[in-house]
Protein backbone atom coordinates (compact mmCIF):
# COMPACT_ATOMS: atom_id res chain seq x y z
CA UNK A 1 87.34 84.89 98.10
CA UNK A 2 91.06 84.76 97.67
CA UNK A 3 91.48 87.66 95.31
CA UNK A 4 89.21 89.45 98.72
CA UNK A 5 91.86 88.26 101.17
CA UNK A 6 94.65 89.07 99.20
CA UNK A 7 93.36 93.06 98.80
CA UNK A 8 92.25 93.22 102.12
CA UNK A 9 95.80 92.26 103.20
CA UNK A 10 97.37 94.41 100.57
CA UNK A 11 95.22 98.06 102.12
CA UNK A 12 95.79 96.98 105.46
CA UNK A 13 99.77 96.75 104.81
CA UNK A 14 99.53 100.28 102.85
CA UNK A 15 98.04 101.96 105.82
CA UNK A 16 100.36 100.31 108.00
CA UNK A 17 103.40 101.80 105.32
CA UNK A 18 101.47 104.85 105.94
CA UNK A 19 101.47 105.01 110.01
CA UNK A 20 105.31 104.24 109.53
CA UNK A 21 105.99 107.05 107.12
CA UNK A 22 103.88 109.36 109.62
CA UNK A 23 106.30 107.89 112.73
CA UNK A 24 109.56 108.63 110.82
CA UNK A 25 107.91 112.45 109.93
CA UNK A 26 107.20 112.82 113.78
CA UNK A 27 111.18 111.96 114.37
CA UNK A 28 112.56 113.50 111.97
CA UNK A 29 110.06 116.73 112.89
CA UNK A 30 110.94 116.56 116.86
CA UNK A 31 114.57 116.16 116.31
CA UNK A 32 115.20 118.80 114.30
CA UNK A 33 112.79 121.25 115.99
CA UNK A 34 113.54 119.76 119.25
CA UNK A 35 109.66 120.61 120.05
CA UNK A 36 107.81 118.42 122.53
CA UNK A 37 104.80 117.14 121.80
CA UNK A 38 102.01 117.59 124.73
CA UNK A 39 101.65 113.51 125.80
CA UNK A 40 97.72 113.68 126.19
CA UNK A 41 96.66 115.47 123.21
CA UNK A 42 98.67 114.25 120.81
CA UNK A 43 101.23 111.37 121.49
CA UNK A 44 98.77 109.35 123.48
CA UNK A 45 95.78 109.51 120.48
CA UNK A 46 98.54 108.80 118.25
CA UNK A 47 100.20 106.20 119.44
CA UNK A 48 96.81 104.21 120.85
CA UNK A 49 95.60 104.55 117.02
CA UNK A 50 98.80 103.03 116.19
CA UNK A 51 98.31 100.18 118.60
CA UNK A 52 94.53 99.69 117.92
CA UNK A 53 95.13 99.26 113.98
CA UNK A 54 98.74 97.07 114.73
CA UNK A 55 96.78 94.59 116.73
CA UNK A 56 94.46 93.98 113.87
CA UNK A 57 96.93 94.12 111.29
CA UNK A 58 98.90 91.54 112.90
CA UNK A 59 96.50 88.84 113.16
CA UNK A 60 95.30 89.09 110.03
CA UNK A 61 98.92 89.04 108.46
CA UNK A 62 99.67 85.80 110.31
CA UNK A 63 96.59 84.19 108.73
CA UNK A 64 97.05 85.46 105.95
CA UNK A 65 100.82 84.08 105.77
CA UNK A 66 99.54 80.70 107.37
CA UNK A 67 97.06 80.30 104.43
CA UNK A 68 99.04 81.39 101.60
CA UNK A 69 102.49 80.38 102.41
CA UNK A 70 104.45 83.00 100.79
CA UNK A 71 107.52 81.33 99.58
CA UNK A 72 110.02 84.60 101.83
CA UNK A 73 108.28 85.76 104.38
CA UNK A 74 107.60 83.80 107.34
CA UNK A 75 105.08 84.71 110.50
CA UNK A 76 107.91 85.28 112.80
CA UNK A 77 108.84 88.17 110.56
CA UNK A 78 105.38 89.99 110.67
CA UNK A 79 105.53 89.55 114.46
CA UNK A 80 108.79 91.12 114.28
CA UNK A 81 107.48 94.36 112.09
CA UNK A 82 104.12 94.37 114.52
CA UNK A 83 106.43 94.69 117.72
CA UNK A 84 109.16 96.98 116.37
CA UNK A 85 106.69 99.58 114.84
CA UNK A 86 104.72 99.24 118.25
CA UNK A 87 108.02 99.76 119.90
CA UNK A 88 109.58 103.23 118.02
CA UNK A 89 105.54 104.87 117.78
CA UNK A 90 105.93 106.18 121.37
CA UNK A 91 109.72 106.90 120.79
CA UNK A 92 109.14 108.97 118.19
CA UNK A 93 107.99 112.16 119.78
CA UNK A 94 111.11 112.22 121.86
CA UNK A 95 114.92 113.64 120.58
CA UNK A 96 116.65 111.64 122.84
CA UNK A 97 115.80 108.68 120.63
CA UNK A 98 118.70 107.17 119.51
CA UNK A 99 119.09 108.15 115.88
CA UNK A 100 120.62 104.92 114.62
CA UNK A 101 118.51 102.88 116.18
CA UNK A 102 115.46 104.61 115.64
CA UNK A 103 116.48 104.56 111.50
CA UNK A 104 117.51 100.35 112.13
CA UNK A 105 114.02 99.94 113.22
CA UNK A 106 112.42 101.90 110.81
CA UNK A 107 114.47 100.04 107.93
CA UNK A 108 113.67 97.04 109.17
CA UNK A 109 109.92 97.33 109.32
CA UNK A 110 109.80 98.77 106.03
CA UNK A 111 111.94 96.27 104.27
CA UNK A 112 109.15 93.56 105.92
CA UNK A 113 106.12 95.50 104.70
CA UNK A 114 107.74 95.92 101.53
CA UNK A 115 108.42 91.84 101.81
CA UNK A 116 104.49 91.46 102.27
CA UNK A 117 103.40 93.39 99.71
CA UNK A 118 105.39 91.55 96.98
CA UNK A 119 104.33 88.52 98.26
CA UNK A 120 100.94 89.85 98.25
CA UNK A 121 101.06 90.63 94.51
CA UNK A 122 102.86 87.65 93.78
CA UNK A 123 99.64 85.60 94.74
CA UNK A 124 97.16 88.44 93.29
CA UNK A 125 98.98 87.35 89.82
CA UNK A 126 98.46 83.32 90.46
């Protein structure tokens, strides 16, 4: 069952990795291009996808963490990743977003998934 858990947690955190990487390409798109995305058709599907698969990564990450007690990562952290990316999904379809911030955030998340995933393979080798 644990080796089960463990991948589960492991594609779950790769998509995740994945809906980032597609966030930074929508910033890095609209701020060079300066092109604004119609809100309906395409920021709203996006960013309620984004929601939809953050709330269920989320609670399965803090189980996960509860269960297996990764010696560096700690539930606050995953929180932390699950608001942030929540938080800069929306913001980036707009230019206006601050670039330094937007790249802090970014940084930040993907250091934690990064974080999760070693810990993930860490317990995939015990």
């Amino acid at each position: 069952m644990e080796h089960k858990e463990h991948k589960i947690m492991k594609t779950k955190t790769i998509k995740l990795k994945n809906y980032l990487k597609q966030i930074n390409s929508n910033y890095e798109n609209v701020r060079s291009t300066g092109e604004q995305k119609d809100f309906y058709t395409v920021i709203q599907p996006f960013v309620d996808e984004v929601y939809e698969f953050t709330d269920e990564w989320v609670e399965y990450a803090k189980n996960w963490i509860h269960k297996y007690k990764p010696k560096n990562l700690v539930v606050q952290q995953v929180e932390s990743a699950f608001e942030n990316i929540r938080e800069i999904c929306a913001q980036s379809f707009f230019a206006k977003t601050s670039y330094r911030r937007f790249k802090h955030t970014f940084h930040s998340i993907n250091y934690t998934l990064e974080k999760l995933l070693t810990e993930i393979s860490k317990k995939e080798a015990d």
